[in-house]
C-alpha atoms as a PDB file:
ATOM      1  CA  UNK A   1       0.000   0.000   0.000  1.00  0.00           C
ATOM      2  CA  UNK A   2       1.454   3.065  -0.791  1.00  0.00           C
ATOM      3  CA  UNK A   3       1.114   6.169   1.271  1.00  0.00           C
ATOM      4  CA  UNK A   4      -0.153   9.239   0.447  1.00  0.00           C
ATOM      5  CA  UNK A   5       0.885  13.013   2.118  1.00  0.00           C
ATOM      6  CA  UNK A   6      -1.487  16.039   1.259  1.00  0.00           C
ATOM      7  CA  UNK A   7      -0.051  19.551   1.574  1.00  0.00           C
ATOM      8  CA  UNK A   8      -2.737  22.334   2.274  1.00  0.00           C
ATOM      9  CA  UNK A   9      -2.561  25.828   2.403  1.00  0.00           C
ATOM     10  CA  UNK A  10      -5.746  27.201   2.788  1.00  0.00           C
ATOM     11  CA  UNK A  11      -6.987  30.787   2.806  1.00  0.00           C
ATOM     12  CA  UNK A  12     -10.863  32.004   3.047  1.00  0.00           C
ATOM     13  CA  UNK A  13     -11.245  31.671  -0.734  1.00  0.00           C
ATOM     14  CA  UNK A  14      -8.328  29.175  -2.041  1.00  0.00           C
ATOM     15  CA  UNK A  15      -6.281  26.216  -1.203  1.00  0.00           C
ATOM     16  CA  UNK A  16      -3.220  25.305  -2.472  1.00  0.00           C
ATOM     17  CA  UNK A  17      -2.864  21.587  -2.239  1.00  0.00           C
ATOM     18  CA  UNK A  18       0.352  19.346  -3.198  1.00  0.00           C
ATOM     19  CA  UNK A  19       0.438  15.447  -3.024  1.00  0.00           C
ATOM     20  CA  UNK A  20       3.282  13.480  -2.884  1.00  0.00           C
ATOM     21  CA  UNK A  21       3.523   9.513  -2.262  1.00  0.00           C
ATOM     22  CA  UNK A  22       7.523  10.196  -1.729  1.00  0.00           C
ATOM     23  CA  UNK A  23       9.694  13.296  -0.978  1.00  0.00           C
ATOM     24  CA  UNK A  24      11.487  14.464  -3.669  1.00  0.00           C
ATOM     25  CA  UNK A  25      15.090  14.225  -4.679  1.00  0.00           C
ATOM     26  CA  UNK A  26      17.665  17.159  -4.408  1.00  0.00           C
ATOM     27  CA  UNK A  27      16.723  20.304  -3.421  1.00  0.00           C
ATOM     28  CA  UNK A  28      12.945  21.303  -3.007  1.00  0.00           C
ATOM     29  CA  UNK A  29      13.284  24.578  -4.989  1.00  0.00           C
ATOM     30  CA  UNK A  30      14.300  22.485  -7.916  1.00  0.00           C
ATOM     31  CA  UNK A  31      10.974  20.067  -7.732  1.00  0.00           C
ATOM     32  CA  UNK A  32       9.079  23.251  -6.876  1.00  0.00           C
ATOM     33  CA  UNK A  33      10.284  25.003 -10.432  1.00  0.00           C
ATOM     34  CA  UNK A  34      10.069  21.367 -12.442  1.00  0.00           C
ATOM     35  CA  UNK A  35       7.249  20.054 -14.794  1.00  0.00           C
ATOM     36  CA  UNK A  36       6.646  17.161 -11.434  1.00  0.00           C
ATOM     37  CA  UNK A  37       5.598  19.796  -9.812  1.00  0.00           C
ATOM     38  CA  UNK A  38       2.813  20.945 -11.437  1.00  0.00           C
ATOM     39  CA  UNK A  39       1.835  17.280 -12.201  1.00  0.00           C
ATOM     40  CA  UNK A  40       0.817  17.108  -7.983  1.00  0.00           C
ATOM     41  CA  UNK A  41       0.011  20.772  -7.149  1.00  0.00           C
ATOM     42  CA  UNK A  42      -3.598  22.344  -7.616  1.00  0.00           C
ATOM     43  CA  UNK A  43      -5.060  25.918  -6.618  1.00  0.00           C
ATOM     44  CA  UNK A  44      -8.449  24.880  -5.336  1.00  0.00           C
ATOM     45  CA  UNK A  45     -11.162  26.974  -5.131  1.00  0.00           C
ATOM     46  CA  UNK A  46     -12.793  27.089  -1.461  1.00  0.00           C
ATOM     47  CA  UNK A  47     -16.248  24.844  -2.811  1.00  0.00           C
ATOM     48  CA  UNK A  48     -17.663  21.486  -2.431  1.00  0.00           C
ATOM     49  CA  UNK A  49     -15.750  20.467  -5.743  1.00  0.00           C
ATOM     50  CA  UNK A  50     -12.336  21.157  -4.320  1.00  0.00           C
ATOM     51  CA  UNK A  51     -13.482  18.891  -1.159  1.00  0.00           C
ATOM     52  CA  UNK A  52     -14.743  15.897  -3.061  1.00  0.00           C
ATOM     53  CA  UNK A  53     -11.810  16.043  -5.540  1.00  0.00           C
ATOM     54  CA  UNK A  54      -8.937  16.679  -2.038  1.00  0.00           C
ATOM     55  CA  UNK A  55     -11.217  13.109  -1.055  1.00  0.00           C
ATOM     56  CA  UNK A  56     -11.457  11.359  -3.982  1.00  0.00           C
ATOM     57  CA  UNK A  57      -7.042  11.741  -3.602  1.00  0.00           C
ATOM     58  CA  UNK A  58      -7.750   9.021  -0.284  1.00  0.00           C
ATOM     59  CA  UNK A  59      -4.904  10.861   1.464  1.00  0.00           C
ATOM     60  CA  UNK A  60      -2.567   8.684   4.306  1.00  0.00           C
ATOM     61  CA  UNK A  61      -2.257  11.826   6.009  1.00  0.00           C
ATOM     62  CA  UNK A  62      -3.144  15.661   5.389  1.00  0.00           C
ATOM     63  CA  UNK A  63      -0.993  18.280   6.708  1.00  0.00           C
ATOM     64  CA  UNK A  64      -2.079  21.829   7.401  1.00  0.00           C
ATOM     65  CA  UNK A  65      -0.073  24.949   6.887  1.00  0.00           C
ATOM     66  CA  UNK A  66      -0.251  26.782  10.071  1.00  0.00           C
ATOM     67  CA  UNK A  67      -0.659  30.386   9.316  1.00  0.00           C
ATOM     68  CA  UNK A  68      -1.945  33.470  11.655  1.00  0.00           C
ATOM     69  CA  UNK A  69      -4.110  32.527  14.320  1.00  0.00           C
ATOM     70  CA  UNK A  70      -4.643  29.185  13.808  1.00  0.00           C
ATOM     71  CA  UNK A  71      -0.619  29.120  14.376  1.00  0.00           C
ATOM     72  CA  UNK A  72      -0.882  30.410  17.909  1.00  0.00           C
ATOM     73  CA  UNK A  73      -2.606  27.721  18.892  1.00  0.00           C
ATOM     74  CA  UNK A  74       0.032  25.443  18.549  1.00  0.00           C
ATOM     75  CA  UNK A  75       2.580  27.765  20.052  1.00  0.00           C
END
């Protein structure tokens, strides 16, 4: 079975969501300026189609960006 990681950064109107089933070689601002990249990375829309298609990915784990005040609670 192979695992799945979901990157979110989510804002009151957009997400930006990466998936990745292993980390990439080399340095990430490489991967982030390569063709691969774009292959996994979407900017969602904040709407019930963006949901169903971050579900329909059957993450192994989701990780959240922690930005602003959602930040300070983990301080």
């Amino acid at each position: 079975m192979n695992s799945l990681i979901v990157g979110l950064d989510v804002s009151s109107s957009w997400c930006d969501a990466v998936w990745l089933e292993f980390m990439p070689a080399g340095a990430l601002r490489d991967f982030y300026e390569s063709p691969a990249f774009a292959e996994c990375h979407r900017k969602l829309e904040a709407n019930a189609k963006s949901i169903q298609f971050l579900v329909s990915l059957e993450p192994s784990v989701v990780i959240l960006e922690p930005t602003r005040t959602y930040s300070q609670i983990l301080d």
